[in-house]
C-alpha atoms as a PDB file:
ATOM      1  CA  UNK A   1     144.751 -52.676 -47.888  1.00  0.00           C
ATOM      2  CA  UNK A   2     144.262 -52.055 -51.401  1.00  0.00           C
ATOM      3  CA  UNK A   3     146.105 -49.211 -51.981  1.00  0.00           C
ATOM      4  CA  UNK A   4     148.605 -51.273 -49.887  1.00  0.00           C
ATOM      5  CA  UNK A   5     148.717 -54.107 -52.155  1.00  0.00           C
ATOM      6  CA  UNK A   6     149.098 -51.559 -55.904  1.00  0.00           C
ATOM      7  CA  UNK A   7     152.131 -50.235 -53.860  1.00  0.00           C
ATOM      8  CA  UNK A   8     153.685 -53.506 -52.948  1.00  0.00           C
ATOM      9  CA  UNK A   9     153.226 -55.535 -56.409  1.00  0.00           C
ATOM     10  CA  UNK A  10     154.997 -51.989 -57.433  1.00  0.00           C
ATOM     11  CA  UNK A  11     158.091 -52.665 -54.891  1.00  0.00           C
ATOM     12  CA  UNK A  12     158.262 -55.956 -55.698  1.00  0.00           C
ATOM     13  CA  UNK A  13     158.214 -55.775 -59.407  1.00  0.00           C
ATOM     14  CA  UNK A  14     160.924 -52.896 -59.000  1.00  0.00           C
ATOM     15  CA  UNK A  15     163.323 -54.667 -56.705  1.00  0.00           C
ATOM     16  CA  UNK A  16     162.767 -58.367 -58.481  1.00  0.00           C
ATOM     17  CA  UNK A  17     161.520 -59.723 -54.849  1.00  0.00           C
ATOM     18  CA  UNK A  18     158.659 -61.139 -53.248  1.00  0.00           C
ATOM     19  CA  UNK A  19     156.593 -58.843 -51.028  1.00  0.00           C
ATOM     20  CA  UNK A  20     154.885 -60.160 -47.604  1.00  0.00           C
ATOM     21  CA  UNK A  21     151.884 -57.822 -46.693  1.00  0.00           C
ATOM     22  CA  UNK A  22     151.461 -56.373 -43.007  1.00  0.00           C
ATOM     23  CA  UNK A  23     147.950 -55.842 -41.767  1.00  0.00           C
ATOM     24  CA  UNK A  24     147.804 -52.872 -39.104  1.00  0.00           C
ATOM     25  CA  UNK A  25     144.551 -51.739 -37.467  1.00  0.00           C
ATOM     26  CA  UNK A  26     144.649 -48.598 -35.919  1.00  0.00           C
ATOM     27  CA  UNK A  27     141.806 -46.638 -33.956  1.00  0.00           C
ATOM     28  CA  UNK A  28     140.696 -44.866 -36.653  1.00  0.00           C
ATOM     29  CA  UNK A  29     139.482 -48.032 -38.127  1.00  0.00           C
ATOM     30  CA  UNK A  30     137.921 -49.186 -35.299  1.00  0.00           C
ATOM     31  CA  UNK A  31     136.387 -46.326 -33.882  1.00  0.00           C
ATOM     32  CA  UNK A  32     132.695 -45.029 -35.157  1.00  0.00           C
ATOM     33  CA  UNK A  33     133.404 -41.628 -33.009  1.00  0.00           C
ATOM     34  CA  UNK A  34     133.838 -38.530 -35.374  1.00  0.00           C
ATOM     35  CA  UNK A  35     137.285 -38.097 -36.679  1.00  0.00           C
ATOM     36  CA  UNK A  36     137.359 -34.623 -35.314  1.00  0.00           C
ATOM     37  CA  UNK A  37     136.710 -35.797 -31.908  1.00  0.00           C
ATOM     38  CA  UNK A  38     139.525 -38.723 -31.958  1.00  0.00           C
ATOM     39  CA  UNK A  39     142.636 -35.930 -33.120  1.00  0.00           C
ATOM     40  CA  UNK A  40     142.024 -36.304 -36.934  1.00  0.00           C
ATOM     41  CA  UNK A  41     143.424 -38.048 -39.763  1.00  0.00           C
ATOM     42  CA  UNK A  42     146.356 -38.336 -37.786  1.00  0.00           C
ATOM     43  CA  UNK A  43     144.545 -41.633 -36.060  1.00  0.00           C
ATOM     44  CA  UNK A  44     145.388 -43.469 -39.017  1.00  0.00           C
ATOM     45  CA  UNK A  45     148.977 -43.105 -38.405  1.00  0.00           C
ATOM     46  CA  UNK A  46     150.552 -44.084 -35.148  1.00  0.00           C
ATOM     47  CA  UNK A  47     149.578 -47.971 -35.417  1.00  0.00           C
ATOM     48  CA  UNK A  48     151.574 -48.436 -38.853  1.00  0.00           C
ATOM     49  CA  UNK A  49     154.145 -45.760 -37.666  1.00  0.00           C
ATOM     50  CA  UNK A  50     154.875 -48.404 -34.246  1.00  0.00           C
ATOM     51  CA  UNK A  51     154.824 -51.019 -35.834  1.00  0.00           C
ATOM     52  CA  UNK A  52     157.454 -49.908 -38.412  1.00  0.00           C
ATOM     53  CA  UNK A  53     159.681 -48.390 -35.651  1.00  0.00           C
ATOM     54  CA  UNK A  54     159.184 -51.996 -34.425  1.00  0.00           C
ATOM     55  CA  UNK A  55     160.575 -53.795 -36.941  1.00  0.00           C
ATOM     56  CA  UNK A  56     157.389 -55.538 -37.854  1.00  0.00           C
ATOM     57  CA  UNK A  57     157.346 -54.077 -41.312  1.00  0.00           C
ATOM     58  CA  UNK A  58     159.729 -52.468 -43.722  1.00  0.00           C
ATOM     59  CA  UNK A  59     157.792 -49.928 -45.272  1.00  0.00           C
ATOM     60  CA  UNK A  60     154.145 -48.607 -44.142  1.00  0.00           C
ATOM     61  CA  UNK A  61     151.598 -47.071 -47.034  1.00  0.00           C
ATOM     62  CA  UNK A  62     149.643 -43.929 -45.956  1.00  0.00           C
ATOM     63  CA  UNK A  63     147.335 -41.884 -48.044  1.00  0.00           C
ATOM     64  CA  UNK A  64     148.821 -38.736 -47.429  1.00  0.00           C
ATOM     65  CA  UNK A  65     146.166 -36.607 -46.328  1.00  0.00           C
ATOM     66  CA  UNK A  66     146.378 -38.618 -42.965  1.00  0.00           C
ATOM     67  CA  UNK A  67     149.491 -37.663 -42.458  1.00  0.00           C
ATOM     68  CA  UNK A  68     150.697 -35.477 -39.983  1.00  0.00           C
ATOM     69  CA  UNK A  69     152.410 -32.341 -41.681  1.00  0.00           C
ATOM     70  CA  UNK A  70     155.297 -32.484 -38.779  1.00  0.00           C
ATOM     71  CA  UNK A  71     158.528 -34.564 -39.800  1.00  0.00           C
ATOM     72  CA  UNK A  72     159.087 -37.681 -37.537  1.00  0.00           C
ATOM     73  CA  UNK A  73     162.231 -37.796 -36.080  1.00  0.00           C
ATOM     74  CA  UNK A  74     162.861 -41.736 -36.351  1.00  0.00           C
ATOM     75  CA  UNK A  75     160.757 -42.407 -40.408  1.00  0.00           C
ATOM     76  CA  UNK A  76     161.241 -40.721 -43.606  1.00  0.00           C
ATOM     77  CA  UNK A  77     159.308 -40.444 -46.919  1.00  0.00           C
ATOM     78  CA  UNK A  78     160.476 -43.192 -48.961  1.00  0.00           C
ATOM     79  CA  UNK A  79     158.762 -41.987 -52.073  1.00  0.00           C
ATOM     80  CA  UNK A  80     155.760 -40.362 -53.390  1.00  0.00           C
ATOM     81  CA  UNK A  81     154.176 -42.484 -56.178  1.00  0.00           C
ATOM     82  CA  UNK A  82     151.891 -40.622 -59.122  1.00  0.00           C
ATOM     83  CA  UNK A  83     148.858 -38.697 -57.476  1.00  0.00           C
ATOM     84  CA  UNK A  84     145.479 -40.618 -58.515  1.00  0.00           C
ATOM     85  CA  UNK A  85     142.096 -38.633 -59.151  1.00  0.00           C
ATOM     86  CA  UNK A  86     142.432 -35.687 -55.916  1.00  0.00           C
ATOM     87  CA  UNK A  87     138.825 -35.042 -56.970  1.00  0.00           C
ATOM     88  CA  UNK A  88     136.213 -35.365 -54.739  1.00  0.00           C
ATOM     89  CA  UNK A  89     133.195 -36.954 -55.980  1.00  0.00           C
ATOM     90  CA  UNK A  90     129.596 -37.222 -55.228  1.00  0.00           C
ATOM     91  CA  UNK A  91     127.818 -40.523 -54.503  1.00  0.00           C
ATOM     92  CA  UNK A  92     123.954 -40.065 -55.009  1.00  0.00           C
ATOM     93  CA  UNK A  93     121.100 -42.069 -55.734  1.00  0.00           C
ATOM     94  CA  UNK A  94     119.419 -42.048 -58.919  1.00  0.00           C
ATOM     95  CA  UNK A  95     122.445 -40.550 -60.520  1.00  0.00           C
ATOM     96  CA  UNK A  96     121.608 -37.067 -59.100  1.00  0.00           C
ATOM     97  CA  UNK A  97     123.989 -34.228 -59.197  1.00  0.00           C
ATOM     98  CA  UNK A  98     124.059 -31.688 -56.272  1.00  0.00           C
ATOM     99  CA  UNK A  99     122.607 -29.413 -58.109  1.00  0.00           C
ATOM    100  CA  UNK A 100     119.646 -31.964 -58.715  1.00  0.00           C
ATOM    101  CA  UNK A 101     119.538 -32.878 -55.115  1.00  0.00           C
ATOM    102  CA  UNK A 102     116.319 -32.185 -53.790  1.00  0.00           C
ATOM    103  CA  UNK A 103     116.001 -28.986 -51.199  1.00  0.00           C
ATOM    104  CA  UNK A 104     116.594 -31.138 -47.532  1.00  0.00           C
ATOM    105  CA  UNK A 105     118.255 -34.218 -48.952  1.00  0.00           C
ATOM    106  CA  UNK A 106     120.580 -35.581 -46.576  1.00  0.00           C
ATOM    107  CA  UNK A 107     124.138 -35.742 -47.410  1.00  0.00           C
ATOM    108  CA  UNK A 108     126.998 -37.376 -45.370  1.00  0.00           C
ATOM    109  CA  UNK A 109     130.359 -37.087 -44.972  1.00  0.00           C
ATOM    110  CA  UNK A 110     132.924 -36.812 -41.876  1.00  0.00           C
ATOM    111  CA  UNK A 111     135.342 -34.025 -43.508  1.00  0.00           C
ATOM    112  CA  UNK A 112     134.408 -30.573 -42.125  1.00  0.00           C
ATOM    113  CA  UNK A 113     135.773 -29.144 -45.109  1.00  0.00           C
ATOM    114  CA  UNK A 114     133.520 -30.933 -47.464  1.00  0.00           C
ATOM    115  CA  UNK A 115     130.678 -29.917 -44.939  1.00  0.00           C
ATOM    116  CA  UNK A 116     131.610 -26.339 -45.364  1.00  0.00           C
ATOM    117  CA  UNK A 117     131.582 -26.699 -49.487  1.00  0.00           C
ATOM    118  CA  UNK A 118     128.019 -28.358 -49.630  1.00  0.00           C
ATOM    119  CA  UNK A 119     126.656 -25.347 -47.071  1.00  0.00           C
ATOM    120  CA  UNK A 120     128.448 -22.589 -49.439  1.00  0.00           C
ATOM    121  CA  UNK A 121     126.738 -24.302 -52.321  1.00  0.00           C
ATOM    122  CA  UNK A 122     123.843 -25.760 -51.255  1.00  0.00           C
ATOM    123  CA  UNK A 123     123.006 -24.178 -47.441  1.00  0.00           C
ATOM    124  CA  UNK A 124     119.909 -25.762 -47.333  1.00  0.00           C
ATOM    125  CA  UNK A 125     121.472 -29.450 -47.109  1.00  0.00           C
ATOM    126  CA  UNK A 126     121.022 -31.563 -44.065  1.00  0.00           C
ATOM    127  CA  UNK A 127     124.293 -33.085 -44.117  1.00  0.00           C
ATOM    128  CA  UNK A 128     125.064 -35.461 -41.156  1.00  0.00           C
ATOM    129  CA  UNK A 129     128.549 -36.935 -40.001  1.00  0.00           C
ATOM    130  CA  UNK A 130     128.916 -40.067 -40.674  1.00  0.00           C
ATOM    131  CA  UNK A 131     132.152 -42.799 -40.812  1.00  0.00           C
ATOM    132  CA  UNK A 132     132.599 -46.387 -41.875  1.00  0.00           C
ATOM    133  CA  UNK A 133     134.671 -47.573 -44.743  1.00  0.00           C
ATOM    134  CA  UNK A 134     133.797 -47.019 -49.027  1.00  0.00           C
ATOM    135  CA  UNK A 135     131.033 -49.664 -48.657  1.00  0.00           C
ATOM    136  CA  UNK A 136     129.542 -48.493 -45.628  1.00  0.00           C
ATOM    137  CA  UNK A 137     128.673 -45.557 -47.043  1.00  0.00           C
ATOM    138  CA  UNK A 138     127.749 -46.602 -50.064  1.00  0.00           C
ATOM    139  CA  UNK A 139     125.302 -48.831 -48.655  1.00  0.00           C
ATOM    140  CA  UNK A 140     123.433 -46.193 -46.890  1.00  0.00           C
ATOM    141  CA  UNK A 141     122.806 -44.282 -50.419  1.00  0.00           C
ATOM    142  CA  UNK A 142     121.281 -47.605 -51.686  1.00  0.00           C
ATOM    143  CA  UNK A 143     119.099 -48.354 -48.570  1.00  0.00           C
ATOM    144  CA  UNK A 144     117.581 -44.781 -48.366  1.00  0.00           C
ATOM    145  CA  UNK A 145     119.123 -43.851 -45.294  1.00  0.00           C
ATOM    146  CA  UNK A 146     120.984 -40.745 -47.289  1.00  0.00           C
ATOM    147  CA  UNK A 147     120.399 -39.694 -50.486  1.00  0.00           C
ATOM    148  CA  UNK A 148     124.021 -38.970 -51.218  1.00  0.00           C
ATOM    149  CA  UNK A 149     127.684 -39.148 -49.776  1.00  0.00           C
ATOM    150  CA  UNK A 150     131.106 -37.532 -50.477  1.00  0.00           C
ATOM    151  CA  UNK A 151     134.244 -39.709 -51.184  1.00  0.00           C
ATOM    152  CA  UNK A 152     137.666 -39.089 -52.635  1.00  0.00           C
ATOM    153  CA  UNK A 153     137.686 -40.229 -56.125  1.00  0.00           C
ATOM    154  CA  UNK A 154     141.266 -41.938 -55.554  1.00  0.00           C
ATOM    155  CA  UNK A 155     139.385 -44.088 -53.144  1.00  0.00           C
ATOM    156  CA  UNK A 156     136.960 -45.377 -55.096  1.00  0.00           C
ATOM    157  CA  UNK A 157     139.252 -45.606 -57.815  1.00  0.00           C
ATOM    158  CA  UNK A 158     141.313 -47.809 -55.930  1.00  0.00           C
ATOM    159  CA  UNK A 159     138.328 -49.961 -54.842  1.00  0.00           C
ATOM    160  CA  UNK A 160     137.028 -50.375 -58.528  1.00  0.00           C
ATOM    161  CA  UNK A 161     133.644 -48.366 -57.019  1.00  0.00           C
ATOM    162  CA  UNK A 162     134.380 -45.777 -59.835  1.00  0.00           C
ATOM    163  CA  UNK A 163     130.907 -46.602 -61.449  1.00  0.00           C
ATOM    164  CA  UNK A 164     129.234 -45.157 -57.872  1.00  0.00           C
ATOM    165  CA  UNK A 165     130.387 -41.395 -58.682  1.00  0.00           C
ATOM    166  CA  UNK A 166     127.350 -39.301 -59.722  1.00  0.00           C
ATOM    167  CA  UNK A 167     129.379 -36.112 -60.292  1.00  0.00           C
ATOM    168  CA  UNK A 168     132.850 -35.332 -60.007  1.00  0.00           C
ATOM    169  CA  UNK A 169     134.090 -31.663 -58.735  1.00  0.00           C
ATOM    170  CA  UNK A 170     136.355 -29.409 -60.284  1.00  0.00           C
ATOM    171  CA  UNK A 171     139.547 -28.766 -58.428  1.00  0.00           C
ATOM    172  CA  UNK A 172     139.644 -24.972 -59.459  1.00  0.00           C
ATOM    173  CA  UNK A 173     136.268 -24.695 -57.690  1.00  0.00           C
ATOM    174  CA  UNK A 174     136.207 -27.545 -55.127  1.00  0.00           C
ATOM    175  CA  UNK A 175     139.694 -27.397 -53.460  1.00  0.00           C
ATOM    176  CA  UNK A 176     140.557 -30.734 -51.631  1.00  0.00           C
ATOM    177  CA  UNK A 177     142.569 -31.641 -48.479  1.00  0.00           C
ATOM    178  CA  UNK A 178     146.121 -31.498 -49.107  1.00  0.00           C
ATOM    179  CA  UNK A 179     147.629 -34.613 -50.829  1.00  0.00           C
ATOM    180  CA  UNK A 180     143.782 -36.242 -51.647  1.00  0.00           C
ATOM    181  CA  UNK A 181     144.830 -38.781 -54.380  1.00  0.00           C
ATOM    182  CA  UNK A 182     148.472 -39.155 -53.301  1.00  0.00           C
ATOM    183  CA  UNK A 183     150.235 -42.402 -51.042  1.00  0.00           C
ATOM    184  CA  UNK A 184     153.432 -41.452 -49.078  1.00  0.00           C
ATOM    185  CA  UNK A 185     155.452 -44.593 -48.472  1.00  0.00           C
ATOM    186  CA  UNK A 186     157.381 -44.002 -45.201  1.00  0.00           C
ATOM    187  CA  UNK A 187     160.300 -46.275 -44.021  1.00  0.00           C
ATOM    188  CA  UNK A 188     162.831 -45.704 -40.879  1.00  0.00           C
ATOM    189  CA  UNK A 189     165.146 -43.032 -41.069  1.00  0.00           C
ATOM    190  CA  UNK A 190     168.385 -45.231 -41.643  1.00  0.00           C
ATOM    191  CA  UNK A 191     169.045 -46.250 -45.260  1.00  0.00           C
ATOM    192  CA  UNK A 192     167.514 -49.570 -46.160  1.00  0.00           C
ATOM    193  CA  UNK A 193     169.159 -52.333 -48.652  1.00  0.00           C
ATOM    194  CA  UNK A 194     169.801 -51.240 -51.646  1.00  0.00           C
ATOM    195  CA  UNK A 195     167.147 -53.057 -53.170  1.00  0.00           C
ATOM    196  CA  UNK A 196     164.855 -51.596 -51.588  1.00  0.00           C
ATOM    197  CA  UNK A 197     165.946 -48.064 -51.723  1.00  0.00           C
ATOM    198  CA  UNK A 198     166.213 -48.964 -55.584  1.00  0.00           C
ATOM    199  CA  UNK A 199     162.596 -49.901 -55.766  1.00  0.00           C
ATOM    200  CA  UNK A 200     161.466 -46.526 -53.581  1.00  0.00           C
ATOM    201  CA  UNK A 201     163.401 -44.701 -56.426  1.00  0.00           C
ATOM    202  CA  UNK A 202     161.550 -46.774 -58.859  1.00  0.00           C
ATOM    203  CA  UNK A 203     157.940 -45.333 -57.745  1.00  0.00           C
ATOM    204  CA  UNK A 204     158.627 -42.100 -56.552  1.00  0.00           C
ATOM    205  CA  UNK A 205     156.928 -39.208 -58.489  1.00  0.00           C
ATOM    206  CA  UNK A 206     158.725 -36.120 -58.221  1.00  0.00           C
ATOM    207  CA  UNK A 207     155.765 -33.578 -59.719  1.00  0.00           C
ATOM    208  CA  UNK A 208     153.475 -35.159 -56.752  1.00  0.00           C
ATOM    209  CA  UNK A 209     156.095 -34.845 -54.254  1.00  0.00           C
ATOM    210  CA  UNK A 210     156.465 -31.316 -55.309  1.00  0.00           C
ATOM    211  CA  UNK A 211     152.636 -30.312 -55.391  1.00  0.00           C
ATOM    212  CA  UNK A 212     151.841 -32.289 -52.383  1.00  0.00           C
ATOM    213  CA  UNK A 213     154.438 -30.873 -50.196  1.00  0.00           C
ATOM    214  CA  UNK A 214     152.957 -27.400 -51.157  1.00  0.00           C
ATOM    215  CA  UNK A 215     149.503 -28.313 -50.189  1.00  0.00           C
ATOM    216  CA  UNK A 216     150.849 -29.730 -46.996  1.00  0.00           C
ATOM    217  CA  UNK A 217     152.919 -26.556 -46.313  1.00  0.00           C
ATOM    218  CA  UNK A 218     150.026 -24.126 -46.452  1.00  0.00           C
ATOM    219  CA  UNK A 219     148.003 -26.513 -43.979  1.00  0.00           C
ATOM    220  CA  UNK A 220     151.733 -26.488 -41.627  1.00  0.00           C
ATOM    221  CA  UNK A 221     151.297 -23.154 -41.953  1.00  0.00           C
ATOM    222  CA  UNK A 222     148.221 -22.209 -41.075  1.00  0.00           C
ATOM    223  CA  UNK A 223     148.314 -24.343 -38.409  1.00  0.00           C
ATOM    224  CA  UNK A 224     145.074 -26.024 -39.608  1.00  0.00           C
ATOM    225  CA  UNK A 225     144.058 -29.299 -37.313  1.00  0.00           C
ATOM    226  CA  UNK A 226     141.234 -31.552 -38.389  1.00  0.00           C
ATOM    227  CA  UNK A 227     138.586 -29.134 -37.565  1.00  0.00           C
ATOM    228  CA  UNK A 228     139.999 -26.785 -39.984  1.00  0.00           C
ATOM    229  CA  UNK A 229     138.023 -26.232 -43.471  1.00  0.00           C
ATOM    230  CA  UNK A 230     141.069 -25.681 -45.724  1.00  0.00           C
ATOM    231  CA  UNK A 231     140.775 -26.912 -49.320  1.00  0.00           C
ATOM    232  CA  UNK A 232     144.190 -26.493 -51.554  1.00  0.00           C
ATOM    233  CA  UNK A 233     145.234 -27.618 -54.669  1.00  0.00           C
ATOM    234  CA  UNK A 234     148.357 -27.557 -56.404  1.00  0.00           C
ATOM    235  CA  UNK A 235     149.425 -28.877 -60.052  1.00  0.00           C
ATOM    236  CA  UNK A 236     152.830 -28.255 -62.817  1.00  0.00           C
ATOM    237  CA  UNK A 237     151.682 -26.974 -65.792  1.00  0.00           C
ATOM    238  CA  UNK A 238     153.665 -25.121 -68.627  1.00  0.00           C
ATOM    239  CA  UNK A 239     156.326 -25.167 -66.036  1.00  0.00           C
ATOM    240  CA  UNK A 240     154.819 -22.869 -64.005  1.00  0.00           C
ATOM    241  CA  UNK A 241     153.906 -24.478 -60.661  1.00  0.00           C
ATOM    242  CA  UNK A 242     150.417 -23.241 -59.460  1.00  0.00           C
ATOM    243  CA  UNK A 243     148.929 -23.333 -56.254  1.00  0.00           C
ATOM    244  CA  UNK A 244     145.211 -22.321 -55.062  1.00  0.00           C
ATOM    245  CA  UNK A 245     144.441 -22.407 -51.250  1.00  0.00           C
ATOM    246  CA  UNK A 246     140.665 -21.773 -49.639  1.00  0.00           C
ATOM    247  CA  UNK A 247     139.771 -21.633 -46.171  1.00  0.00           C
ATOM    248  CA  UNK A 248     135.744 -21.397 -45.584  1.00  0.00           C
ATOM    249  CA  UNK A 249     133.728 -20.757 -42.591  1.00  0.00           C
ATOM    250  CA  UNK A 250     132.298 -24.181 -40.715  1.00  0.00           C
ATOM    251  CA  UNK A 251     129.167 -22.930 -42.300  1.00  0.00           C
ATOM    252  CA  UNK A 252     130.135 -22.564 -45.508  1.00  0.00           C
ATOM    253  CA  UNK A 253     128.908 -18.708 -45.645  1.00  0.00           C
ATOM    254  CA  UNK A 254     132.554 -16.852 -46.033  1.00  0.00           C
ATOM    255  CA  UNK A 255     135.481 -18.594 -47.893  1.00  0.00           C
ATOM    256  CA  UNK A 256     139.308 -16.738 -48.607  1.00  0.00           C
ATOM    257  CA  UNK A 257     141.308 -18.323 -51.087  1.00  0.00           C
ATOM    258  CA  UNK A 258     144.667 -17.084 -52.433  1.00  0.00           C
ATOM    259  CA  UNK A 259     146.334 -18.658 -55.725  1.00  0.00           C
ATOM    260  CA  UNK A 260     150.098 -18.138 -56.565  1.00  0.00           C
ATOM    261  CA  UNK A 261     152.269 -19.541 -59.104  1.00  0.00           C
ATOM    262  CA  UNK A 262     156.027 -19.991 -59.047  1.00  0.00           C
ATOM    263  CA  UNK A 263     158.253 -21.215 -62.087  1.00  0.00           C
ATOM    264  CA  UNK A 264     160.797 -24.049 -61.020  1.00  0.00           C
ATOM    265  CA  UNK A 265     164.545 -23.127 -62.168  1.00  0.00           C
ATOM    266  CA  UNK A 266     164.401 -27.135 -63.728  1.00  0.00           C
ATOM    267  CA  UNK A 267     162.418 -30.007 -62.981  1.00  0.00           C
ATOM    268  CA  UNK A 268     164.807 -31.631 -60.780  1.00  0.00           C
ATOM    269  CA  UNK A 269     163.390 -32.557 -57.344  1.00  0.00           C
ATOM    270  CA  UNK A 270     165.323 -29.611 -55.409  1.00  0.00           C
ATOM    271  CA  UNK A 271     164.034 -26.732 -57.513  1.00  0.00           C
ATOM    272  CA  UNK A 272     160.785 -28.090 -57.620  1.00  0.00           C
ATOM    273  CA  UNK A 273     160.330 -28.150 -53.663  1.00  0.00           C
ATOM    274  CA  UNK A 274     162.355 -24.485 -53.583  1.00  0.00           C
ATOM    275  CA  UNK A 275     158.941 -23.555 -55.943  1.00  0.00           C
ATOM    276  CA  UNK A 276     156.595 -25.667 -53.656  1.00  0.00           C
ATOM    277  CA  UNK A 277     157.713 -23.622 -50.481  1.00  0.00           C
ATOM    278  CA  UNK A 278     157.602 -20.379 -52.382  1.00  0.00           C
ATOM    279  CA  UNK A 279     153.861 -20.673 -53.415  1.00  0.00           C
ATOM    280  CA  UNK A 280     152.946 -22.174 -50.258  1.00  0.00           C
ATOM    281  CA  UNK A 281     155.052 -19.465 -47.867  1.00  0.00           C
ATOM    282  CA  UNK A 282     152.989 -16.275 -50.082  1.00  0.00           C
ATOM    283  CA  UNK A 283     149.827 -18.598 -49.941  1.00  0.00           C
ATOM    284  CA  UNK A 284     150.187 -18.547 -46.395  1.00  0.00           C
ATOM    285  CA  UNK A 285     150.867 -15.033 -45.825  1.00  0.00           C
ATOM    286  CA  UNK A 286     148.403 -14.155 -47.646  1.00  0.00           C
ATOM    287  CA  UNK A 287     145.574 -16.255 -45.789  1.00  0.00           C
ATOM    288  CA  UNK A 288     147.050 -15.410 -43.086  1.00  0.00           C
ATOM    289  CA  UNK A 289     146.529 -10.963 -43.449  1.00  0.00           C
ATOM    290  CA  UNK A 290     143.081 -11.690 -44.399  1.00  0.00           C
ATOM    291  CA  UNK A 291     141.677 -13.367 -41.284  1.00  0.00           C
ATOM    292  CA  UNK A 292     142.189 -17.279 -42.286  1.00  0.00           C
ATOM    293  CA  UNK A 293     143.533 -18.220 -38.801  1.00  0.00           C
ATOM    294  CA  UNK A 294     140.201 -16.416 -37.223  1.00  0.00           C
ATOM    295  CA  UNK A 295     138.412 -18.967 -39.983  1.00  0.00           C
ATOM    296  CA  UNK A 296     139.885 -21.987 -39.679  1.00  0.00           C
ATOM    297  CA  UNK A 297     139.762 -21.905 -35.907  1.00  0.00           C
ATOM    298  CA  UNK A 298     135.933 -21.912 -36.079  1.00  0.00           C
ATOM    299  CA  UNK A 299     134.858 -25.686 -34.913  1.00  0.00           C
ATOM    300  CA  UNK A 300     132.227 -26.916 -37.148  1.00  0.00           C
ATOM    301  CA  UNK A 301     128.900 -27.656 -36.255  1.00  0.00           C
ATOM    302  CA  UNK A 302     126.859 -31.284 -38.200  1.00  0.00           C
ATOM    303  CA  UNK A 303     124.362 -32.978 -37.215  1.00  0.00           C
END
C-alpha cells in the first residue's frame, strides 16, 4: 500500500487527475505458510491481476520480483518507474553486523536465496523461515525472539524503517532476486486514455526496464521457481550494460556465477532490451554448461 500510494500521487501528478486507491488482499498476505510451499512470489499476483481484468482497477502496482517472468496474455507493463535501493540489508539488534553476529544467532528470513548467502558466509547460522509483513519482523529482533532478519532495502525505504538497517550488502558480492528495488505497473492489454498512457510515459524508467528485464531473463531462463537460490544483478554504467548472475547450493556450500557485459547501440529503449537479452541469453548459457539447473533444482532445507 505504500509503494502503491508513491506510484499513484506519481500518476496523478502526471496526468493532472485525482487518483482513487484499490485495496487487494491476496493469499500471500494472508497466509503464514512458507512462500515456497504456497507457489512463490507469484501469490502476490493473481488477486490484483483479477481484479484488474475485472475492471475494478485501472492499473495494479507490483514489486517486480513477485512477478511471474511469463507474459500475460490479457495485461501489459505499463511502465517501470526508477529502481530504489535492490540492496538487501541486515536488521540486527544492537547494531550488529553479520560478521559480529554471534556463532548460533538466529537469523530469519523466507527467501531461500538469502538462506543460501548467510550459510556460504556464515554456515554456522541458525536461520529459521519466517513471514509476516516489515513490522512483524522487525518486532521479533526487538523482543529477542531473533537476533537479526533480512529485508530488501527498497522496502524499508519505502516504509521510512531505513534507520532499522544494521548493514547493507554489496550487490557485486550479495546478488539479489531479479528486479529487488523495482515496481512494474501493469494495466490491460488494450490502450488506455490518453491520459493515462501519458502519465505511464511520465514514470517509466527505461535503464530499470532494461536491467530488470535482464535479471528476469536469466531467472526465465533457467527456469528458476521460488525454491531456486539465484541472485542477479544488473546495472548501465559507462554505457556498457553489465550483468552478474549466481546460483548457490540450498546450503550455501557451492555457488556459480557468470558476469557479462554488452554495450547498447544508443540508449533508446529498443537497443537497450536487444543488450538486456544478450547478457542475459550468454548468462544463461553459461550457468547453464556448468551445472546451474542441477543447483537450482536442489529444494532448500530451514528450520
Amino acid at each position: 500500500m505504500a509503494q502503491t500510494k508513491q506510484i499513484a500521487e506519481r500518476l496523478g501528478a502526471a496526468a493532472k487527475a485525482e487518483i482513487e486507491l484499490v485495496p487487494v488482499t491476496t493469499e500471500g498476505d494472508t497466509s503464514r505458510a512458507s512462500l515456497a510451499s504456497l507457489g512463490g512470489t507469484g501469490v502476490f499476483v493473481t488477486a490484483l491481476r483479477d481484479a484488474l481484468l475485472a475492471d475494478r482497477c485501472d492499473v495494479v502496482v507490483h514489486s517486480m520480483k513477485d512477478l511471474p517472468t511469463a507474459d500475460h496474455e490479457g495485461l501489459r507493463l505499463g511502465a517501470v518507474p526508477k529502481r530504489a535501493d535492490a540492496r538487501d540489508a541486515l536488521c540486527a539488534r544492537d547494531g550488529l553486523t553479520l560478521a559480529e553476529l554471534p556463532e548460533g544467532a538466529r537469523v530469519g528470513t523466507g527467501s531461500p536465496r538469502r538462506i543460501a548467502q548467510l550459510l556460504e558466509v556464515r554456515p554456522d547460522l541458525e536461520v529459521l523461515d519466517i513471514r509476516g509483513n516489515v513490522d512483524t519482523r522487525l518486532g521479533k529482533v526487538e523482543s529477542g525472539e531473533l537476533d537479526a532478519v533480512l529485508l530488501a532495502a527498497a522496502g524499508l525505504g519505502r516504509l521510512g524503517r531505513s534507520d532499522a538497517a544494521t548493514e547493507l550488502f554489496a550487490l557485486d558480492e550479495w546478488p539479489t532476486a531479479a528486479a529487488q528495488g523495482a515496481l512494474a505497473i501493469e494495466v490491460r492489454r488494450e490502450r488506455a486514455g490518453r491520459s493515462l498512457e501519458q502519465a505511464l510515459e511520465a514514470i517509466d524508467h527505461r535503464t530499470t526496464r532494461a536491467t530488470a528485464l535482464a535479471e528476469r531473463l536469466v531467472l526465465a531462463g533457467l527456469e528458476a521457481g521460488c525454491a531456486a537460490p539465484v541472485g542477479v544483478t544488473a546495472f548501465l554504467e559507462d554505457e556498457l550494460l553489465f550483468l552478474s548472475a549466481s546460483v548457490y547450493s540450498a546450503d550455501g556450500a557451492r555457488r556459480i556465477t557468470s558476469s557479462h557485459a554488452a554495450t547498447p547501440e544508443s540508449r533508446s529503449a529498443a537497443d537497450l532490451a536487444e543488450a538486456a537479452r544478450d547478457v542475459a541469453d550468454r548468462a544463461v548459457a553459461e550457468l547453464l554448461g556448468n551445472g546451474a539447473a542441477d543447483l537450482a533444482a536442489a529444494a532448500p532445507e530451514v528450520s
